[in-house]
C-alpha atoms as a PDB file:
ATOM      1  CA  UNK A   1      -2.734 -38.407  -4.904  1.00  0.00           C
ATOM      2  CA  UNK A   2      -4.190 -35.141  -3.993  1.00  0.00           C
ATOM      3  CA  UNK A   3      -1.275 -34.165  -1.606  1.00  0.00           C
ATOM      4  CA  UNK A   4       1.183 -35.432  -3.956  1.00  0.00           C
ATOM      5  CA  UNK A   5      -0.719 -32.754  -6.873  1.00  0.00           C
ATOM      6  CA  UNK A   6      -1.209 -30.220  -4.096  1.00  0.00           C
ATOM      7  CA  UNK A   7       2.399 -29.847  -2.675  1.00  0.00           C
ATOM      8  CA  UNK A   8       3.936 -30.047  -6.245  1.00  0.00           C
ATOM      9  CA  UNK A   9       1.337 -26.757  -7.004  1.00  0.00           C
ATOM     10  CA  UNK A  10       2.581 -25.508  -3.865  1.00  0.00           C
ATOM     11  CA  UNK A  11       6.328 -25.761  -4.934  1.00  0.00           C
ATOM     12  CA  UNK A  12       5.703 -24.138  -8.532  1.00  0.00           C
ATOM     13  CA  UNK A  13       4.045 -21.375  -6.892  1.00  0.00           C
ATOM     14  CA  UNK A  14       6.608 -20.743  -4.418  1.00  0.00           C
ATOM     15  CA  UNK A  15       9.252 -20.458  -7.130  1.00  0.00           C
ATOM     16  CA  UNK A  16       6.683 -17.951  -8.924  1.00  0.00           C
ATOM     17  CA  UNK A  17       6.503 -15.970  -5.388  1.00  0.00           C
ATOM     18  CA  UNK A  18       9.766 -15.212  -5.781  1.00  0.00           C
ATOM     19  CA  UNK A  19      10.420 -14.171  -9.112  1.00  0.00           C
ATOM     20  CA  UNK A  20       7.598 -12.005  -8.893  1.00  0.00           C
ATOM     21  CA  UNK A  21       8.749 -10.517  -5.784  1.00  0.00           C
ATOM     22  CA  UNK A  22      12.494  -9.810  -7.256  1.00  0.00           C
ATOM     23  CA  UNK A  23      11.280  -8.535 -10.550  1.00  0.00           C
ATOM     24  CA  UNK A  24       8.380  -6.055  -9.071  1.00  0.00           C
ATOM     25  CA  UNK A  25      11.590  -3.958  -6.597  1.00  0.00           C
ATOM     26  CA  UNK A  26      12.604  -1.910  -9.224  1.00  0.00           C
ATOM     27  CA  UNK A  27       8.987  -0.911 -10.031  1.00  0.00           C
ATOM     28  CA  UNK A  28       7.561  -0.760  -6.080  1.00  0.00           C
ATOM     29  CA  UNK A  29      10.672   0.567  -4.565  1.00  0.00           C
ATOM     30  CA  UNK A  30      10.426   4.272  -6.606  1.00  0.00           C
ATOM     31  CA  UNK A  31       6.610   4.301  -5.682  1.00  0.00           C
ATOM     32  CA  UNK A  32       7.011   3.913  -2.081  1.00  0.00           C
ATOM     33  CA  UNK A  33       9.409   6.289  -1.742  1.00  0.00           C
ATOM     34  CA  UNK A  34       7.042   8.803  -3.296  1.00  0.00           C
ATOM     35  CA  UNK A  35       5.077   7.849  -1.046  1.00  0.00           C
ATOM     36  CA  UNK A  36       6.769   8.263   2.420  1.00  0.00           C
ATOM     37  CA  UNK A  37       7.710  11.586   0.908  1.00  0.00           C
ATOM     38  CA  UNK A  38       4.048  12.882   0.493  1.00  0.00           C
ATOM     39  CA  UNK A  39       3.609  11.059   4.477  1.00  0.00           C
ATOM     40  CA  UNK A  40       1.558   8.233   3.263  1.00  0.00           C
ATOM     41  CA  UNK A  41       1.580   4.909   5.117  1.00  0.00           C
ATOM     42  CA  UNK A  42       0.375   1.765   4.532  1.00  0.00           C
ATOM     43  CA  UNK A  43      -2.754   2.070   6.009  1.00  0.00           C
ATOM     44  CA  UNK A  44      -3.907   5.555   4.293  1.00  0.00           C
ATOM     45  CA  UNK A  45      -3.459   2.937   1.230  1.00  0.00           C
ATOM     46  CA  UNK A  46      -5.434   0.076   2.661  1.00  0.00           C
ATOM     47  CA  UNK A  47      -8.087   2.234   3.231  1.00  0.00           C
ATOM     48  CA  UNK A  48      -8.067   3.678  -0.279  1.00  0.00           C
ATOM     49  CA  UNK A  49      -8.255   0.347  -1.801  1.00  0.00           C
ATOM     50  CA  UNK A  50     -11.449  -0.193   0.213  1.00  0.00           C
ATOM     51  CA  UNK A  51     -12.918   2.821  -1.308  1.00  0.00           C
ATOM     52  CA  UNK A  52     -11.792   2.069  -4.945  1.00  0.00           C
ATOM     53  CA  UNK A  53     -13.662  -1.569  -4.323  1.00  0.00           C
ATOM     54  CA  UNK A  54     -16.366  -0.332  -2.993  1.00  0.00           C
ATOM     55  CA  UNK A  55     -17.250   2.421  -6.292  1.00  0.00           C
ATOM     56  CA  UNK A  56     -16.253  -0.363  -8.278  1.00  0.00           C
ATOM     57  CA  UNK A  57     -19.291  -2.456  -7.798  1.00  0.00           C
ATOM     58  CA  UNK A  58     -21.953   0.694  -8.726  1.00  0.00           C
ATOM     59  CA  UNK A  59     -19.921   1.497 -11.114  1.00  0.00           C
ATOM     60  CA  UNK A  60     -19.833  -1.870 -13.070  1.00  0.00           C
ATOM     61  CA  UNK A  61     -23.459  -2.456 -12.008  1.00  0.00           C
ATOM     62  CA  UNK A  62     -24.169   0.698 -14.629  1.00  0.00           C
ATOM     63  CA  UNK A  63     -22.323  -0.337 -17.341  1.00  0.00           C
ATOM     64  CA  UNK A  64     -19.548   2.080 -16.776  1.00  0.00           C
ATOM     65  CA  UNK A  65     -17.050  -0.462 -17.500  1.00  0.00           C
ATOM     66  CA  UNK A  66     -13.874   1.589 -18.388  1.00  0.00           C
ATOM     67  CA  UNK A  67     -13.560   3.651 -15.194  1.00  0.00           C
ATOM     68  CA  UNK A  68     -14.783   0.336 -12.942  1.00  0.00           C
ATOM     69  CA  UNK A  69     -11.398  -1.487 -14.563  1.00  0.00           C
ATOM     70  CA  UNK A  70      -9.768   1.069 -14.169  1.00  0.00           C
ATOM     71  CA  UNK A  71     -10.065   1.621 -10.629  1.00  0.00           C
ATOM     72  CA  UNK A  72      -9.981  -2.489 -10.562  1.00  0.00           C
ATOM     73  CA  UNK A  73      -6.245  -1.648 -11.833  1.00  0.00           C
ATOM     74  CA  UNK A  74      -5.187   0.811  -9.152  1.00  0.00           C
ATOM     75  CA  UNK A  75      -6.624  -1.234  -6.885  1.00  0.00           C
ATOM     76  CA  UNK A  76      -3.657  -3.962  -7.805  1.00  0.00           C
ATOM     77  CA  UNK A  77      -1.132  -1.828  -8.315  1.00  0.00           C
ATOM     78  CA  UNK A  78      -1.863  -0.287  -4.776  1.00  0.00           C
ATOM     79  CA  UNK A  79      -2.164  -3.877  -3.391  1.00  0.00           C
ATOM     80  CA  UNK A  80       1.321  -4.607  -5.050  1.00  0.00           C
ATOM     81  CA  UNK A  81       2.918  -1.348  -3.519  1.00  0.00           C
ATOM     82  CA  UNK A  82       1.589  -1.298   0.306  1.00  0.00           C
ATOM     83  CA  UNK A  83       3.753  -4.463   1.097  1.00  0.00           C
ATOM     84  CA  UNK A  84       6.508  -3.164   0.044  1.00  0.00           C
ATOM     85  CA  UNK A  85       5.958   0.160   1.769  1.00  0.00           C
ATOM     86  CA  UNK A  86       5.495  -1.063   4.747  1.00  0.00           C
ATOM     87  CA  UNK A  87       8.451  -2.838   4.754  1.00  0.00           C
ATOM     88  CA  UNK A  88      10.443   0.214   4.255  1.00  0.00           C
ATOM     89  CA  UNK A  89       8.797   1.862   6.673  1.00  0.00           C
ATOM     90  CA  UNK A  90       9.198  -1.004   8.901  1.00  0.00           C
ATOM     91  CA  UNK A  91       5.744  -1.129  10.125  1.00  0.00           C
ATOM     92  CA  UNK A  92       4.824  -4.358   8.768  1.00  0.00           C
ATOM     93  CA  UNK A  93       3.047  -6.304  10.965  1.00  0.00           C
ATOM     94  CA  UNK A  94       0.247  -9.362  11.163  1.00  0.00           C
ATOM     95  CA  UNK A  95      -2.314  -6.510  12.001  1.00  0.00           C
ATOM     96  CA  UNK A  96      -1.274  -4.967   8.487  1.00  0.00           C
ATOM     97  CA  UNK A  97      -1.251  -8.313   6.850  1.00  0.00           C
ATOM     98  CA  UNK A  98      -4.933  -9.085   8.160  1.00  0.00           C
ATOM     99  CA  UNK A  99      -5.863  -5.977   7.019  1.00  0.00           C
ATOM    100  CA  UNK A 100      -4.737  -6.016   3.201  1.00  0.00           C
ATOM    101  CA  UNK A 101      -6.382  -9.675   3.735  1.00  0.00           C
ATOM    102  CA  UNK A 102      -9.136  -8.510   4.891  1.00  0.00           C
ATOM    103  CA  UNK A 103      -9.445  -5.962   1.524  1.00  0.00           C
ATOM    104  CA  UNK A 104      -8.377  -8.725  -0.790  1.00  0.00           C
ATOM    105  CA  UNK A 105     -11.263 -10.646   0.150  1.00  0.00           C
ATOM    106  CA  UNK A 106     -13.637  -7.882   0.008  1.00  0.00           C
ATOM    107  CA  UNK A 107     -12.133  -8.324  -3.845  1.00  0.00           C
ATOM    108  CA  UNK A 108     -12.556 -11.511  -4.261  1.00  0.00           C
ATOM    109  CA  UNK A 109     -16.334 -11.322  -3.104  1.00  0.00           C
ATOM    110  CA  UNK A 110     -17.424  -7.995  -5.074  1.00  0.00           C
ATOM    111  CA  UNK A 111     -16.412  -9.689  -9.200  1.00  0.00           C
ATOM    112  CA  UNK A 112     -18.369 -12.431  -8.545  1.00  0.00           C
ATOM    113  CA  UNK A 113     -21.058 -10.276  -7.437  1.00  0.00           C
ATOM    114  CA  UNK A 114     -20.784  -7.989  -9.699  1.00  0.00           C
ATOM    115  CA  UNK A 115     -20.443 -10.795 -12.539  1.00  0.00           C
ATOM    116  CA  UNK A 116     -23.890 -12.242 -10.939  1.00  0.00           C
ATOM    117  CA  UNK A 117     -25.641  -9.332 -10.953  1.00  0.00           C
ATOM    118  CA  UNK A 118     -25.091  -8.799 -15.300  1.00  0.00           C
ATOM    119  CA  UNK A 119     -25.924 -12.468 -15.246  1.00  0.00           C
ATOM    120  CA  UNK A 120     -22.536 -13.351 -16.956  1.00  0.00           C
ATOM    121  CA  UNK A 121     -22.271 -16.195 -14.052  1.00  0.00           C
ATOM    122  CA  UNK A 122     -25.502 -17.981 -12.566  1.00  0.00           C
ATOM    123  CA  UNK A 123     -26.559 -17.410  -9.024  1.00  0.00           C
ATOM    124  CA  UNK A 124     -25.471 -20.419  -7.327  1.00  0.00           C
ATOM    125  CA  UNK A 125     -22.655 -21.147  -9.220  1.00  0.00           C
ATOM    126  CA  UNK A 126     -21.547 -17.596  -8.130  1.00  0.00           C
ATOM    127  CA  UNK A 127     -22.506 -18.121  -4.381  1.00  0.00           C
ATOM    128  CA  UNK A 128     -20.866 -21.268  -4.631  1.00  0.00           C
ATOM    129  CA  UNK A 129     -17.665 -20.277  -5.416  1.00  0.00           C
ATOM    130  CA  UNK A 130     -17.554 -17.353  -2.914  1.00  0.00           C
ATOM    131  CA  UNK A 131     -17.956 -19.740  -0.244  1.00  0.00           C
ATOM    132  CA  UNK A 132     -15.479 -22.026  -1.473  1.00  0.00           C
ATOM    133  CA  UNK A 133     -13.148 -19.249  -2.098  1.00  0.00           C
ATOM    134  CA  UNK A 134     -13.265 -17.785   2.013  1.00  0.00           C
ATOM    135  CA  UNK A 135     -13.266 -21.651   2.697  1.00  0.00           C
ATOM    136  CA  UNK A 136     -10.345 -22.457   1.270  1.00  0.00           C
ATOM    137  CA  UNK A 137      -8.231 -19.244   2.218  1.00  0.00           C
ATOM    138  CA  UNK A 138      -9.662 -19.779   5.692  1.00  0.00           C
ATOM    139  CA  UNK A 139      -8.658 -23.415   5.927  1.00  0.00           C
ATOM    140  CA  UNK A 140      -4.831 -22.709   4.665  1.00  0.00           C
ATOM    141  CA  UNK A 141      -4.592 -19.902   6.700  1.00  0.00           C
ATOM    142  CA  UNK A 142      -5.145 -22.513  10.035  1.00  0.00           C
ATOM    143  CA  UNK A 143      -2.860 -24.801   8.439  1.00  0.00           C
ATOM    144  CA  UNK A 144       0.312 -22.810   7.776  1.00  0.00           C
ATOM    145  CA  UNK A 145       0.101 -20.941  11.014  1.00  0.00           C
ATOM    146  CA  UNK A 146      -0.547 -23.950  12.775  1.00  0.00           C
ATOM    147  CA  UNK A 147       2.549 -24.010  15.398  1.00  0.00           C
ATOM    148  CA  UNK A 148       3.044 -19.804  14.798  1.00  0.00           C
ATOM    149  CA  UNK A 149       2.530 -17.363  17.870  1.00  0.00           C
ATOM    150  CA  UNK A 150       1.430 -14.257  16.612  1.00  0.00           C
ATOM    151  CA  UNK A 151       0.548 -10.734  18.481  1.00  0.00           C
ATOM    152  CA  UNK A 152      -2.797 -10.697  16.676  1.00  0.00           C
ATOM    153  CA  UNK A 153      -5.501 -13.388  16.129  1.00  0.00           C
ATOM    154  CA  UNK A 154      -3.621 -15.434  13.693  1.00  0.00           C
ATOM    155  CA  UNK A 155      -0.895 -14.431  10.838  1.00  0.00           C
ATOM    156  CA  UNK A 156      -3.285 -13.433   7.535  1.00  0.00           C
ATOM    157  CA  UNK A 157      -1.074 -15.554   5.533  1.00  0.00           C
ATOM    158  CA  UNK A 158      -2.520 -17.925   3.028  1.00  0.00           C
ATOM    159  CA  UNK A 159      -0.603 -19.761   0.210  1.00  0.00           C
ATOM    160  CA  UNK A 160       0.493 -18.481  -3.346  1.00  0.00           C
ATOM    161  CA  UNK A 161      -1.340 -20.715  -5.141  1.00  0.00           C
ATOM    162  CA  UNK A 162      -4.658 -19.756  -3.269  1.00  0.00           C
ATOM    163  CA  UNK A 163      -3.594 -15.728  -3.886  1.00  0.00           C
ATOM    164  CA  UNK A 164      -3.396 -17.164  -7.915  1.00  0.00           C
ATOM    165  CA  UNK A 165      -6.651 -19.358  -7.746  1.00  0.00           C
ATOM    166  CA  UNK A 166      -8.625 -16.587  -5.884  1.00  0.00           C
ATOM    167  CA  UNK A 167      -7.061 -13.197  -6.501  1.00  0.00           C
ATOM    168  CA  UNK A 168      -5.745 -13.414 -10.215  1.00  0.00           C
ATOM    169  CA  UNK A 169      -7.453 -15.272 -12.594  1.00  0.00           C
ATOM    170  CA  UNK A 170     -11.151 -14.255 -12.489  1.00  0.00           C
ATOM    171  CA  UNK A 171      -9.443 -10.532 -12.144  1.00  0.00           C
ATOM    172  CA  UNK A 172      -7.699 -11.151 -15.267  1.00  0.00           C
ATOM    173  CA  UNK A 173     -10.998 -12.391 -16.719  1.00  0.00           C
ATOM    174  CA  UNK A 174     -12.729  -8.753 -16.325  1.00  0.00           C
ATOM    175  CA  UNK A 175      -9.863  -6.929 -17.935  1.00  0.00           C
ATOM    176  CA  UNK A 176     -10.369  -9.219 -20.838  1.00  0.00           C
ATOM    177  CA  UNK A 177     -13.918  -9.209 -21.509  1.00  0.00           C
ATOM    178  CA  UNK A 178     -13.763  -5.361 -20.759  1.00  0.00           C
ATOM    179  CA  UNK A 179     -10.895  -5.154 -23.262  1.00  0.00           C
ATOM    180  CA  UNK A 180     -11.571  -7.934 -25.796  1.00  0.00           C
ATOM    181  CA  UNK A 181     -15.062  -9.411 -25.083  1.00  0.00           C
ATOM    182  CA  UNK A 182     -14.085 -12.857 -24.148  1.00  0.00           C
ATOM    183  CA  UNK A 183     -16.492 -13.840 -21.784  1.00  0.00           C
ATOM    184  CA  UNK A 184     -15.663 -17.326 -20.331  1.00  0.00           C
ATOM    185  CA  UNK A 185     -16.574 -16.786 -16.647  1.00  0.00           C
ATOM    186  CA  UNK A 186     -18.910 -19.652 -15.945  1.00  0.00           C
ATOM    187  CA  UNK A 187     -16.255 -22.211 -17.315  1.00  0.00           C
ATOM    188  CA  UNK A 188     -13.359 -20.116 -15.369  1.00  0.00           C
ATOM    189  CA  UNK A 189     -15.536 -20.292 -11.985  1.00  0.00           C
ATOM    190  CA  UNK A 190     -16.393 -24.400 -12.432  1.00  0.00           C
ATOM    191  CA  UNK A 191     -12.526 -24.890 -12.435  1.00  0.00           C
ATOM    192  CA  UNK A 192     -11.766 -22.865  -9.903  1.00  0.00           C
ATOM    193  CA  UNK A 193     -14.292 -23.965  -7.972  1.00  0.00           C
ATOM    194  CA  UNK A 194     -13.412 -27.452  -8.535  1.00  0.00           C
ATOM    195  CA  UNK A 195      -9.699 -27.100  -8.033  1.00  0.00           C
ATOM    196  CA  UNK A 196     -10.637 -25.311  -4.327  1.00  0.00           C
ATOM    197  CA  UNK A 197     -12.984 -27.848  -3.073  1.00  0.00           C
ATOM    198  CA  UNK A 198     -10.085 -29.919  -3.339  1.00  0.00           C
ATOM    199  CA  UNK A 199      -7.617 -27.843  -1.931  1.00  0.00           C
ATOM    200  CA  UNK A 200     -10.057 -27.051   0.780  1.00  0.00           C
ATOM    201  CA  UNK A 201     -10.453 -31.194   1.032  1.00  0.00           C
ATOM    202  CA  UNK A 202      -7.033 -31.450   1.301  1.00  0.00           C
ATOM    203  CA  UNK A 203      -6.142 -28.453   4.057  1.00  0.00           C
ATOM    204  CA  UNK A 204      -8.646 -29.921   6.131  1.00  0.00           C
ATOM    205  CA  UNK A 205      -7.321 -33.019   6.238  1.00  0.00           C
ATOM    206  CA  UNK A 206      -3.969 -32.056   7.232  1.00  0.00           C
ATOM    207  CA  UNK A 207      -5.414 -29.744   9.843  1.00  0.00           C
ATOM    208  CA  UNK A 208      -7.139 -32.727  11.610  1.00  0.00           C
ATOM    209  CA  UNK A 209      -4.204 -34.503  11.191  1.00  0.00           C
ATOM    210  CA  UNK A 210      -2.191 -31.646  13.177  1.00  0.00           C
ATOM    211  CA  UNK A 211      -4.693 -31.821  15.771  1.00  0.00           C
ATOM    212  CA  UNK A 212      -4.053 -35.432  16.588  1.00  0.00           C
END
């Protein structure tokens, strides 16, 4: 039952890959461009993402909630843009991908920190969920590069329903309690949570099973 739920998730979410990859070109392509004219590469953008995250978390720790969502924001838009730069600049690579990996999960780790530390989201439900979160995007990324030979340690490729489940939805929760005051972290995080225990259930079973 849970492979039949999981591949079906997996399915929608490919079909919402791709729409949102089509419909973000016109947007991406004019920005990248801009880019590669002022000589900026993918990586001078990795990096900067790694310094918006990291005055994020100070930033939101104070109560300076504005500019910390704001910088939240560029940080996505940024994420959204380097792929497609480095595409154009034909430098994309599975050192790159590890890399703006590496800085999502830096992401994913610093909002529930941050929503721990103004005690929107208990302690070990928090922890919990951060090491469910690496779990699961660990486990998927052995299990779809299973049979791949790559030039670095292994592709940084996890699934679209994982970059949803960990990357989007307790994002989307800030901007919304920042913007509107709906606070509903602690249920958001028990679902998630929930929903990636199993996925993590699941990915491990079908990496044993590819082992065999």
């Amino acid at each position: 039952m849970i492979s039949n739920i999981s591949k079906s998730i997996e399915k929608r979410a490919s079909i919402i890959n791709y729409y949102f990859h089509e419909t973000r070109k016109p947007i991406t392509a004019p920005i990248s461009k801009f880019f590669i004219f002022l000589h900026i590469n993918q990586s001078h953008v990795t990096a900067f993402r790694l310094v918006l995250l990291i005055a994020f978390l100070p930033l939101w720790i104070n109560e300076h909630y504005n500019v910390a969502i704001m910088l939240l924001a560029i940080n996505i838009i940024l994420d959204i843009v380097d792929g497609d730069l480095a595409r154009i600049l034909k430098t994309d690579s599975d050192i790159r991908k590890f890399q703006d990996v590496m800085v999502d999960n830096i992401m994913v780790v610093i909002l529930p920190l941050a929503l721990i530390w103004q005690g929107l989201v208990s302690g070990f439900l928090g922890a919990y969920y951060i090491f469910i979160v690496m779990l699961s995007w660990w486990f998927s990324v052995i299990k779809r590069n299973h049979s791949s030979k790559s030039v670095w340690l292994f592709r940084a490729q996890a699934s679209f329903f994982l970059f949803i489940t960990r990357f989007c939805i307790v994002t989307i929760l800030v901007f919304l309690y920042v913007l509107f005051n709906i606070e509903v972290f602690s249920e958001a995080i028990i679902t998630l949570s929930i929903i990636l225990t199993l996925n993590t259930a699941y990915n491990y079973s079908q990496i044993i099973r590819l082992r065999l």
